[in-house]
N, C-alpha and C. Protein backbone atom coordinates (compact mmCIF):
# COMPACT_ATOMS: atom_id res chain seq x y z
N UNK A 1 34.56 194.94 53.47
CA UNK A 1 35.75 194.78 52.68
C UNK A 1 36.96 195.03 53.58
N UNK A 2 37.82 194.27 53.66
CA UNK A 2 39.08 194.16 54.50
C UNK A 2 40.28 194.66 53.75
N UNK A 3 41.19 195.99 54.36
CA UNK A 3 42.06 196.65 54.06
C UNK A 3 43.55 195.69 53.51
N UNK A 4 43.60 196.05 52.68
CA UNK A 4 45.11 195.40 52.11
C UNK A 4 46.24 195.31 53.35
N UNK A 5 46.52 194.43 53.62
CA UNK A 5 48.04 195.06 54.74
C UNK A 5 49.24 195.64 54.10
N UNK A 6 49.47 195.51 53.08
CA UNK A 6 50.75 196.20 52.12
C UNK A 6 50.50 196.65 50.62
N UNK A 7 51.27 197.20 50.24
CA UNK A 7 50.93 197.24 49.10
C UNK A 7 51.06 196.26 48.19
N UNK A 8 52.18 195.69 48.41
CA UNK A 8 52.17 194.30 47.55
C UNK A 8 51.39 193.50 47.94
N UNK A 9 50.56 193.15 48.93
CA UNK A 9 49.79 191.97 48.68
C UNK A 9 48.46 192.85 48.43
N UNK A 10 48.49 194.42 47.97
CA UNK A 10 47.13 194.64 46.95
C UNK A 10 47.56 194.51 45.49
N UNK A 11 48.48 194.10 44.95
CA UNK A 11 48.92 193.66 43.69
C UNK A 11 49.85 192.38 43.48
N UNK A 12 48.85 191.50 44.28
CA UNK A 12 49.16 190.15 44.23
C UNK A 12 48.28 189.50 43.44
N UNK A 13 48.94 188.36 43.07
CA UNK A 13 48.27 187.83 42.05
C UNK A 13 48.06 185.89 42.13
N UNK A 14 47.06 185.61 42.04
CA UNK A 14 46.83 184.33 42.22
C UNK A 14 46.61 183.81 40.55
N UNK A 15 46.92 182.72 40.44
CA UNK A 15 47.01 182.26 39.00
C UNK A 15 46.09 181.19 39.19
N UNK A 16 45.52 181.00 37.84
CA UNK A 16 44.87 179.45 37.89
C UNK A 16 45.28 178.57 36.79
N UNK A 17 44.38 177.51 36.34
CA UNK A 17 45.45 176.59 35.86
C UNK A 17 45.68 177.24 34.43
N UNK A 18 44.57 177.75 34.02
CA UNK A 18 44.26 178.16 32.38
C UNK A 18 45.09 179.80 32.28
N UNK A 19 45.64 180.57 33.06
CA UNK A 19 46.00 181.48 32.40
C UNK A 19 46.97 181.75 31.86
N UNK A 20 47.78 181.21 31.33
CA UNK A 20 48.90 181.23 30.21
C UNK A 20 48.10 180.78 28.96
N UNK A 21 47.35 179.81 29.29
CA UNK A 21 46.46 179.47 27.53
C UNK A 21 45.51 180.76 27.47
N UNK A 22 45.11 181.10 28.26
CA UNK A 22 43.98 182.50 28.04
C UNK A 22 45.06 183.10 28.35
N UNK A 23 46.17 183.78 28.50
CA UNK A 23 46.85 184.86 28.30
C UNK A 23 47.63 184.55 26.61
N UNK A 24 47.55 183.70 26.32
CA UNK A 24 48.22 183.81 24.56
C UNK A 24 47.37 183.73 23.35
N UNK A 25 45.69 183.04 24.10
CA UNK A 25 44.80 183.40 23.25
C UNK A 25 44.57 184.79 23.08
N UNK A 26 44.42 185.66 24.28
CA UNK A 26 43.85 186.64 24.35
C UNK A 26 44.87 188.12 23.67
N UNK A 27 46.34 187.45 23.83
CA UNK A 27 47.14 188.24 22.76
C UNK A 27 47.19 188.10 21.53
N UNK A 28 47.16 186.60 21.00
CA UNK A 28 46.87 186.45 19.59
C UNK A 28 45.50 187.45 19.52
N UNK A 29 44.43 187.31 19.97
CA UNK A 29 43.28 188.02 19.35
C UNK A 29 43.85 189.40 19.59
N UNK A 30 44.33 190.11 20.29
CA UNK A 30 45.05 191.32 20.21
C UNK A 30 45.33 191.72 19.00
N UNK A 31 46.31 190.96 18.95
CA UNK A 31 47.31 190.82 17.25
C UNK A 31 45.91 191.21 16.21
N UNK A 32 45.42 190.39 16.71
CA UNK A 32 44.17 189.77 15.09
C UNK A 32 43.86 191.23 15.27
N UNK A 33 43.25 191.63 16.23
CA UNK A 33 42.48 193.52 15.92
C UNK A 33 43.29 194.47 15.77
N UNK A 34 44.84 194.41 16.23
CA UNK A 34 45.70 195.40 15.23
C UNK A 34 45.74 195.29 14.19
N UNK A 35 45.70 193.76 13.97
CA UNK A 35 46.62 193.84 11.88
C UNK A 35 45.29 194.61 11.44
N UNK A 36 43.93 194.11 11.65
CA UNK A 36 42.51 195.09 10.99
C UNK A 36 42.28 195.97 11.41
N UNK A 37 43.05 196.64 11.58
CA UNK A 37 42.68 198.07 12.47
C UNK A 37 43.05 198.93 11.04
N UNK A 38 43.83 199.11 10.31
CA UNK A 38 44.18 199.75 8.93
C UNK A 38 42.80 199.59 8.27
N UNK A 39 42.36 198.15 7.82
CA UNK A 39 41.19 198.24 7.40
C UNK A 39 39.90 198.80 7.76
N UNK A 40 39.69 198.72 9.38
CA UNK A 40 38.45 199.04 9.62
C UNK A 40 38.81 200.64 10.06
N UNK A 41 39.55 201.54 10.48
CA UNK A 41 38.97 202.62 10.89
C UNK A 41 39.76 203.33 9.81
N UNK A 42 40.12 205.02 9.55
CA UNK A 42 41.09 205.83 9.01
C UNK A 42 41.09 207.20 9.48
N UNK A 43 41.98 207.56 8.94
CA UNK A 43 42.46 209.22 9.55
C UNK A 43 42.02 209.75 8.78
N UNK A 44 41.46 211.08 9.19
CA UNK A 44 40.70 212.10 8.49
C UNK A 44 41.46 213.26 8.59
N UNK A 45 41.94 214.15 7.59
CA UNK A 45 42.34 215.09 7.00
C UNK A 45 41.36 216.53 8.03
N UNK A 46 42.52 217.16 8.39
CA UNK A 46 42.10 218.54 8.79
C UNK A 46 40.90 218.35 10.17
N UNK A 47 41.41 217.20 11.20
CA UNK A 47 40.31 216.50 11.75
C UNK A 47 41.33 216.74 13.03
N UNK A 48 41.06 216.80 14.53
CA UNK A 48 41.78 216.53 15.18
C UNK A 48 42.61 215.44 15.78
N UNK A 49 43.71 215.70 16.68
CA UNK A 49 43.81 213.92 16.92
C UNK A 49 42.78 213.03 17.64
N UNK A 50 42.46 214.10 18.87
CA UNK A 50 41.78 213.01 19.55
C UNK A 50 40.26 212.87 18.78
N UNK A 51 39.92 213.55 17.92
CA UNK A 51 38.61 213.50 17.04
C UNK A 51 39.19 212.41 16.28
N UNK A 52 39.61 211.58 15.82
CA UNK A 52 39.93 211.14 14.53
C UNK A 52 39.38 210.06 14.84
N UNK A 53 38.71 208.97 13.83
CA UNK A 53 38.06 208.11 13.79
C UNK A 53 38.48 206.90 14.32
N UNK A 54 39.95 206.71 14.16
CA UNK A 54 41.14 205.91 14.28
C UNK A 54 41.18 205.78 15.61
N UNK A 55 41.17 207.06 16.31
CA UNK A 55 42.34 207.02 17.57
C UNK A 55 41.70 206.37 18.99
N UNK A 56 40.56 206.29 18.84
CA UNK A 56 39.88 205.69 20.42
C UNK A 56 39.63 204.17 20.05
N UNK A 57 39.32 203.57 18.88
CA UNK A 57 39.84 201.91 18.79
C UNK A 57 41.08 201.75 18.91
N UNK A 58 42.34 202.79 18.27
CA UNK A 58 43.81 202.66 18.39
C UNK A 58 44.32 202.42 19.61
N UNK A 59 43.70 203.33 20.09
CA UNK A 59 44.23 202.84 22.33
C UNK A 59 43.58 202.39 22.47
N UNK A 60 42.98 201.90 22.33
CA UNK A 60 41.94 200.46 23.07
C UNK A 60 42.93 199.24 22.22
N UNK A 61 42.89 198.89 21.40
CA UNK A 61 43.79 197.92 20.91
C UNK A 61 44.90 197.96 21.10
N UNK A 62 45.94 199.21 21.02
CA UNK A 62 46.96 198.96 21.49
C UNK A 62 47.30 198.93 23.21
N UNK A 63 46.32 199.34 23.86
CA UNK A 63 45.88 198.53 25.23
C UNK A 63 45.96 197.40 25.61
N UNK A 64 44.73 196.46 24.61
CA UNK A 64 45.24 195.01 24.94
C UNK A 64 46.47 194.73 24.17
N UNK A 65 47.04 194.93 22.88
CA UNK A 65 48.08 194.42 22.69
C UNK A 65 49.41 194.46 23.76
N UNK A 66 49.40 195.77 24.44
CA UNK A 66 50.44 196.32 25.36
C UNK A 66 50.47 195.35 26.96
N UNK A 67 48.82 195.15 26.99
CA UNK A 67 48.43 194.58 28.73
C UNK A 67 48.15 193.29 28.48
N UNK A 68 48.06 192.30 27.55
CA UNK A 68 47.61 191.29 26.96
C UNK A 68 49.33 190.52 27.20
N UNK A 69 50.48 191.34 26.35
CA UNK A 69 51.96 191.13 26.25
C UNK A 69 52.16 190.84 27.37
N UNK A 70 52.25 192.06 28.48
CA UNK A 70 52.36 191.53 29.89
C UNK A 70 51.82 190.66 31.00
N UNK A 71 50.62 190.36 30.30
CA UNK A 71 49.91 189.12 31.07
C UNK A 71 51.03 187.96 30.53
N UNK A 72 50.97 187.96 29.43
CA UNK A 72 51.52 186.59 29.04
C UNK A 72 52.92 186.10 29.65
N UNK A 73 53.30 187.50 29.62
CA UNK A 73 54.78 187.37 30.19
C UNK A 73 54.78 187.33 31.39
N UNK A 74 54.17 187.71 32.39
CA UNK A 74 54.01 187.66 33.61
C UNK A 74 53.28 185.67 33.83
N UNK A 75 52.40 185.44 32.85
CA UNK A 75 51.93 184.23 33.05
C UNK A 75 52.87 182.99 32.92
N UNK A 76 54.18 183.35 31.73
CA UNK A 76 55.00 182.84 31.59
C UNK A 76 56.49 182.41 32.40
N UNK A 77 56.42 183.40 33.12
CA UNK A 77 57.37 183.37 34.30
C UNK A 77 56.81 182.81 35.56
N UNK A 78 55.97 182.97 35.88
CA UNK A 78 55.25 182.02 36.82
C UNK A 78 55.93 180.77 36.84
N UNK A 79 55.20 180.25 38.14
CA UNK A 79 55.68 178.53 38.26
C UNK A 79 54.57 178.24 37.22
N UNK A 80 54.61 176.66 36.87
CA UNK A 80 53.51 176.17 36.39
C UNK A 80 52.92 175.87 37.08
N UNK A 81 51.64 175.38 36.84
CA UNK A 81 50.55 174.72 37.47
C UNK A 81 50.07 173.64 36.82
N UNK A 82 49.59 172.46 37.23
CA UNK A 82 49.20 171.80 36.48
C UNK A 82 47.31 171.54 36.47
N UNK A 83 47.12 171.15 35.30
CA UNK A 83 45.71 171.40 35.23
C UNK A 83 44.94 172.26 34.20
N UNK A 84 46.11 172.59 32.89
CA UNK A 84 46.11 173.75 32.19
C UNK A 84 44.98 173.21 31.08
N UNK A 85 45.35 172.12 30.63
CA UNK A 85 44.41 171.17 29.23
C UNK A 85 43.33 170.95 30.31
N UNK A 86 42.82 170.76 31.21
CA UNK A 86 41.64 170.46 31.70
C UNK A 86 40.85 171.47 31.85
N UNK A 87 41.47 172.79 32.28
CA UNK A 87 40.79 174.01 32.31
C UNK A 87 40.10 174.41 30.78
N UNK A 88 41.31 174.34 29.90
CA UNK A 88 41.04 174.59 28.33
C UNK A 88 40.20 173.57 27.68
N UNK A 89 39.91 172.09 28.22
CA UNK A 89 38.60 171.34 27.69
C UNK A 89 37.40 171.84 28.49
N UNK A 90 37.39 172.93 30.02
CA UNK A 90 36.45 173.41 29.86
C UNK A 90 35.51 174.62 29.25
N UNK A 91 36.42 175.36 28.92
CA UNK A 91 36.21 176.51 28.03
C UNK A 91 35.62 175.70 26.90
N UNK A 92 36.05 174.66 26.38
CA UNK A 92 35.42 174.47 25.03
C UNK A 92 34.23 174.01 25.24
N UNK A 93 34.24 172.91 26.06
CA UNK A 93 32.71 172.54 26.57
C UNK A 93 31.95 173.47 26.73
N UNK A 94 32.19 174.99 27.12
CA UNK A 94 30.92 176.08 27.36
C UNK A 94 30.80 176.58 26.22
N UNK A 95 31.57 176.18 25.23
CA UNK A 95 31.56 177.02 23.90
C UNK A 95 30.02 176.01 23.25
N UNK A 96 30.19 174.81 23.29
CA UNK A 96 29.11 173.71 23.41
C UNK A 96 27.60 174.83 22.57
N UNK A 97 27.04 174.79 24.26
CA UNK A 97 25.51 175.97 24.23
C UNK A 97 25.71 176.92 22.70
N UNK A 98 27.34 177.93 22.64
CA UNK A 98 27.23 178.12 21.16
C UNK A 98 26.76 177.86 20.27
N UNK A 99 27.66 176.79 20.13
CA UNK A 99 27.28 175.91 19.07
C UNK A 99 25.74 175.73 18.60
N UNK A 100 24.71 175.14 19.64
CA UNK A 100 23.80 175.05 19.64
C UNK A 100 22.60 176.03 19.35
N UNK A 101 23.08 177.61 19.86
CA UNK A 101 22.79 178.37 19.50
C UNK A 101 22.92 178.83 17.82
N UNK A 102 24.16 178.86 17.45
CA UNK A 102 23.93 178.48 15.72
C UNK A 102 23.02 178.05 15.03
N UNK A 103 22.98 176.78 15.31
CA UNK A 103 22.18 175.47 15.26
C UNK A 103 20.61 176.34 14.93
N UNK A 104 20.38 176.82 15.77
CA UNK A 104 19.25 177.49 16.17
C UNK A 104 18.56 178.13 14.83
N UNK A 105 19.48 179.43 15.02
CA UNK A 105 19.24 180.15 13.78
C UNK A 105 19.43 179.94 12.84
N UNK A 106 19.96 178.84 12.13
CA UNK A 106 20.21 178.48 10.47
C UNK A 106 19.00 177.57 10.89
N UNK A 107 18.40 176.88 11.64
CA UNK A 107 17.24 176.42 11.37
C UNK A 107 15.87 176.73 11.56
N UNK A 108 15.83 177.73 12.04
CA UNK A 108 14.48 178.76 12.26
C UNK A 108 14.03 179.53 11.00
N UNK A 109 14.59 179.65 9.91
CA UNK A 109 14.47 179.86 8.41
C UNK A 109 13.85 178.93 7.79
N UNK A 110 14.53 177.54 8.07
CA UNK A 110 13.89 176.89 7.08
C UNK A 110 12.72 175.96 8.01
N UNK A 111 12.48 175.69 9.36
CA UNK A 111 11.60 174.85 9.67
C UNK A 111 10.35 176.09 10.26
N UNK A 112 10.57 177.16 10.65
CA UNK A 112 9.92 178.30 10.94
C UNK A 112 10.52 178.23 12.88
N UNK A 113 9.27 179.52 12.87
CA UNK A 113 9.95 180.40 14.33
C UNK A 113 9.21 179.11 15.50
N UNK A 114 8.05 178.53 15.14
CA UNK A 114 7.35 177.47 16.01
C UNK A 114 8.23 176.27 16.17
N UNK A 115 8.48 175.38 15.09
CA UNK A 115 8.80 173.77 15.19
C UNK A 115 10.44 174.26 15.50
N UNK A 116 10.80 175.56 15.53
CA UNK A 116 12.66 175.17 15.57
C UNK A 116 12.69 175.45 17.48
N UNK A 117 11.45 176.45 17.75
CA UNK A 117 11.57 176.93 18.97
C UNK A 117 11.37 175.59 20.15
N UNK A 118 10.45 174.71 19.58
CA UNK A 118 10.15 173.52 20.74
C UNK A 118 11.09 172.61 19.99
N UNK A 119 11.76 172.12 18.97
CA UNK A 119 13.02 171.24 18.69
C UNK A 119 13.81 171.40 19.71
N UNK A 120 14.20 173.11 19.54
CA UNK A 120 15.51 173.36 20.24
C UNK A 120 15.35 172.96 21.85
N UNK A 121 14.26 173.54 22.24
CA UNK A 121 13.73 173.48 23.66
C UNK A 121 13.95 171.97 24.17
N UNK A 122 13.20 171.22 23.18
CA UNK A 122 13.08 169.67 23.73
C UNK A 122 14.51 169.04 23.39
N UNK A 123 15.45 169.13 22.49
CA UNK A 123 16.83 168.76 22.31
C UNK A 123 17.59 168.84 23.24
N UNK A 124 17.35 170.60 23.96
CA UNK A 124 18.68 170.97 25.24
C UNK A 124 18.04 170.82 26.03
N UNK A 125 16.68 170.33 26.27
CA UNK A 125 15.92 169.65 28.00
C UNK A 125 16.80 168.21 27.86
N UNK A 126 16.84 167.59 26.42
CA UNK A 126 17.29 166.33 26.77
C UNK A 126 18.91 166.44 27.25
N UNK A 127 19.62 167.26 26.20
CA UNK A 127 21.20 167.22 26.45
C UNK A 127 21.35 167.75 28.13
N UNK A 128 20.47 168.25 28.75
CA UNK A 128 20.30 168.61 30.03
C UNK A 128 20.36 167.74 30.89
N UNK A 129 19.28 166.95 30.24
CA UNK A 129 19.43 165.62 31.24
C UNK A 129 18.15 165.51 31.85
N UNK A 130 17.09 166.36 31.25
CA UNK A 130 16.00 166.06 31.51
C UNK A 130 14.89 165.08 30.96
N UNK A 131 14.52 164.44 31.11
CA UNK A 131 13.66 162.83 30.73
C UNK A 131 12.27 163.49 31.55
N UNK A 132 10.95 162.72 30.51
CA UNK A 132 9.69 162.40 31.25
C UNK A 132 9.03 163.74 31.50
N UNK A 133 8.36 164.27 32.01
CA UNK A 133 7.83 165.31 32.60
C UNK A 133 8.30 166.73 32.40
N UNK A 134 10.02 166.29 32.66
CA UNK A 134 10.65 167.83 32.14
C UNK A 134 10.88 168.24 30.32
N UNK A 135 10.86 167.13 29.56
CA UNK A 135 10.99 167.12 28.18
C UNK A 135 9.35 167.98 28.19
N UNK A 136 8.24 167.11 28.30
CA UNK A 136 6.99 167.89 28.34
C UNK A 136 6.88 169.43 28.86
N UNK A 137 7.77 169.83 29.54
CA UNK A 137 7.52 170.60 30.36
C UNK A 137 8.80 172.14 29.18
N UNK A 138 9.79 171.23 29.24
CA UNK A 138 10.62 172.12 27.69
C UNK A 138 9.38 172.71 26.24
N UNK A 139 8.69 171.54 26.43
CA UNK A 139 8.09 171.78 24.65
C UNK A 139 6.92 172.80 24.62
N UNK A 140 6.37 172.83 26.17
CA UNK A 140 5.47 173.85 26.95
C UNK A 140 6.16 174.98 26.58
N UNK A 141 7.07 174.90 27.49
CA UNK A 141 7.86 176.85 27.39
C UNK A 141 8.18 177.23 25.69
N UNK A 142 8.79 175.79 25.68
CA UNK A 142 9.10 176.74 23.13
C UNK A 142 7.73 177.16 23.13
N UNK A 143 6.76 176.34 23.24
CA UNK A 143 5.55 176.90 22.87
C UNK A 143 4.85 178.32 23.64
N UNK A 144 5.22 178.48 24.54
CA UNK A 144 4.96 179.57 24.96
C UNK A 144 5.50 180.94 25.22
N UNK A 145 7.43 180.42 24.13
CA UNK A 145 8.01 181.73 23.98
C UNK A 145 7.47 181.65 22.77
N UNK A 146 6.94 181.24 22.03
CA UNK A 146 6.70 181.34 20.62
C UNK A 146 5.11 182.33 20.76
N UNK A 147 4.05 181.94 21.38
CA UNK A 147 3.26 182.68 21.57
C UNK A 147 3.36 183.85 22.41
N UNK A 148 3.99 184.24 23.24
CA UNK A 148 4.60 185.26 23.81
C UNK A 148 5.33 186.06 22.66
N UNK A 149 6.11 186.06 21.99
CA UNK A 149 7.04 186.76 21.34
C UNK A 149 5.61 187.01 20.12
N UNK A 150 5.36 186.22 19.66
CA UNK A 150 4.85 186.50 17.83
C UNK A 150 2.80 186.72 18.43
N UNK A 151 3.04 186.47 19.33
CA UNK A 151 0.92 187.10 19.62
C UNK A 151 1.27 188.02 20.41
N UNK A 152 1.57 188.39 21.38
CA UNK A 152 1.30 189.73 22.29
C UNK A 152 2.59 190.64 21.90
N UNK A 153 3.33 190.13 21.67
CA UNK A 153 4.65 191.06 21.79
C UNK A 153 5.19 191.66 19.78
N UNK A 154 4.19 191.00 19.22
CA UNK A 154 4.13 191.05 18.00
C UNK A 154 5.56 190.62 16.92
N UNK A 155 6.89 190.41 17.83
CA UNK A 155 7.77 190.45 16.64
C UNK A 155 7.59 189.67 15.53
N UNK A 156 8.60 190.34 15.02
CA UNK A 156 8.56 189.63 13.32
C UNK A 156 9.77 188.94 13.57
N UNK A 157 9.43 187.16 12.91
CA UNK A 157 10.40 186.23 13.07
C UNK A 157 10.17 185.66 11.76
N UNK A 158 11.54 184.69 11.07
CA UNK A 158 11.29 184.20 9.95
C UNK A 158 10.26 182.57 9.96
N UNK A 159 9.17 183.04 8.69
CA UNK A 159 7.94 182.21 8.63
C UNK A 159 8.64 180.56 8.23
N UNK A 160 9.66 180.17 7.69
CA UNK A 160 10.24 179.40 7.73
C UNK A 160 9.81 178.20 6.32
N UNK A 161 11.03 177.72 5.59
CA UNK A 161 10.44 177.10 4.00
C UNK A 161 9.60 176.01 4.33
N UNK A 162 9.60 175.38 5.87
CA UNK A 162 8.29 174.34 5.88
C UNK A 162 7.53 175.15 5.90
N UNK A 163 7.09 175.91 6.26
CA UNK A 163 5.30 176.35 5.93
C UNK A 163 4.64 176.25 4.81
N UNK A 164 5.90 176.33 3.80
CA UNK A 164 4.95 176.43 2.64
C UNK A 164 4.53 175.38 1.50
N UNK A 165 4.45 174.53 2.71
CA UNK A 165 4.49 172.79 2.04
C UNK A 165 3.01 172.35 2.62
N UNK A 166 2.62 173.19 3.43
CA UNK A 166 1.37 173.25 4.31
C UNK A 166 -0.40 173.85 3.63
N UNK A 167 -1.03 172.95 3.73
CA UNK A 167 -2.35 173.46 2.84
C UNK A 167 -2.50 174.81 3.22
N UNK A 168 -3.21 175.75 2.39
CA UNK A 168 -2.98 177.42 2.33
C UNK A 168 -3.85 177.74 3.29
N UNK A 169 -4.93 177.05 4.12
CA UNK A 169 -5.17 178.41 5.18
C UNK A 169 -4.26 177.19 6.41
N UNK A 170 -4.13 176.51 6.74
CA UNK A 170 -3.16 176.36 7.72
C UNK A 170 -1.47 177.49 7.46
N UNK A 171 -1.34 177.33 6.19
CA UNK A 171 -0.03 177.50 5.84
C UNK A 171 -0.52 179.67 6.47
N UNK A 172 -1.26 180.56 5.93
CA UNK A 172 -2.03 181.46 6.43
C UNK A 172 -1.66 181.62 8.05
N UNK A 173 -2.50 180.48 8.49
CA UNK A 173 -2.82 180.62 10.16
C UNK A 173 -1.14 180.38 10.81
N UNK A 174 -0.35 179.74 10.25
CA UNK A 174 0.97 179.49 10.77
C UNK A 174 1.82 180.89 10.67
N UNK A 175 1.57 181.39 9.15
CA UNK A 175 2.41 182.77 8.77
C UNK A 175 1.78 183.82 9.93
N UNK A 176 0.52 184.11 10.04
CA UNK A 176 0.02 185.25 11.07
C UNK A 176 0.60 184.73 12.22
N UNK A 177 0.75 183.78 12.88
CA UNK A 177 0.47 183.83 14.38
C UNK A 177 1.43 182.51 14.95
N UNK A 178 2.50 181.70 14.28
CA UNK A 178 3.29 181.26 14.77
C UNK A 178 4.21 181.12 13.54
């Protein structure tokens, strides 16, 4: 690690294209956890300060509200840069996998913990960009986090409303063991 030569260039600051949009998101969400901060914590009677239920989310939120302000403002005075909407269509694009993840769990209820685990598997091998051998090779692994997780590792996952459309000892052999 190479020694700062001044002090100001150890509190220098390089910008990229997105931080004024992530410095006003990240204060709005500030905002958003003060205004609920009344709702979610309260002061307790005959309690100390720094004991109080309130007071260690209170500086933490009013932290980012306080360091969040000065990013923005500091982001705002800056030159611009250009490249800001391209940075911010990539943030959303990673939000994407999210999405998919959702996806996931509202359908592992109703198709069960087996057919949603190799769907999902073989869906994001394809959105991957995998064809042929690697799709086969996706529907392998669902199938083998599915037997991994629910035979040796025993968890409990939801049995899912297709099963029970299934003749009763298949529908049985699916509930025990996938």
């Amino acid at each position: 690690m190479t020694e700062p030569r001044s002090f100001r260039a150890l509190f220098r600051r390089e910008r990229k294209p997105g931080d004024l949009l992530f410095a006003a998101l990240f204060l709005a969400f500030a905002l958003f956890l003060l205004a609920r901060l009344p709702d979610q914590t309260q002061w307790m009677k005959r309690t100390g300060f720094a004991a109080q239920p309130a007071f260690w989310p209170g500086v933490a939120i009013f932290g980012m509200v306080g360091f969040g302000a000065l990013h923005l403002l500091s982001s705002a005075l800056s030159p611009r840069m250009p490249g800001r909407w391209r940075e911010a269509l990539f943030w959303a694009r990673s939000a994407e996998y999210a999405l998919w993840f959702m996806a996931y769990v509202f359908a592992a209820p109703l198709l069960g913990y087996l057919p949603a685990t190799v769907l999902f598997c073989l869906l994001l091998a394809f959105r991957a960009g995998y064809r042929g051998a690697g799709i086969g090779w996706a529907a392998a692994s669902g199938f083998g986090i599915v037997l991994l997780f629910k035979t040796f590792l025993q968890v409990k996952a939801p049995a899912g409303a297709l099963y029970e459309h299934l003749p009763e000892a298949a529908r049985a052999f699916m509930l025990t063991w996938f």
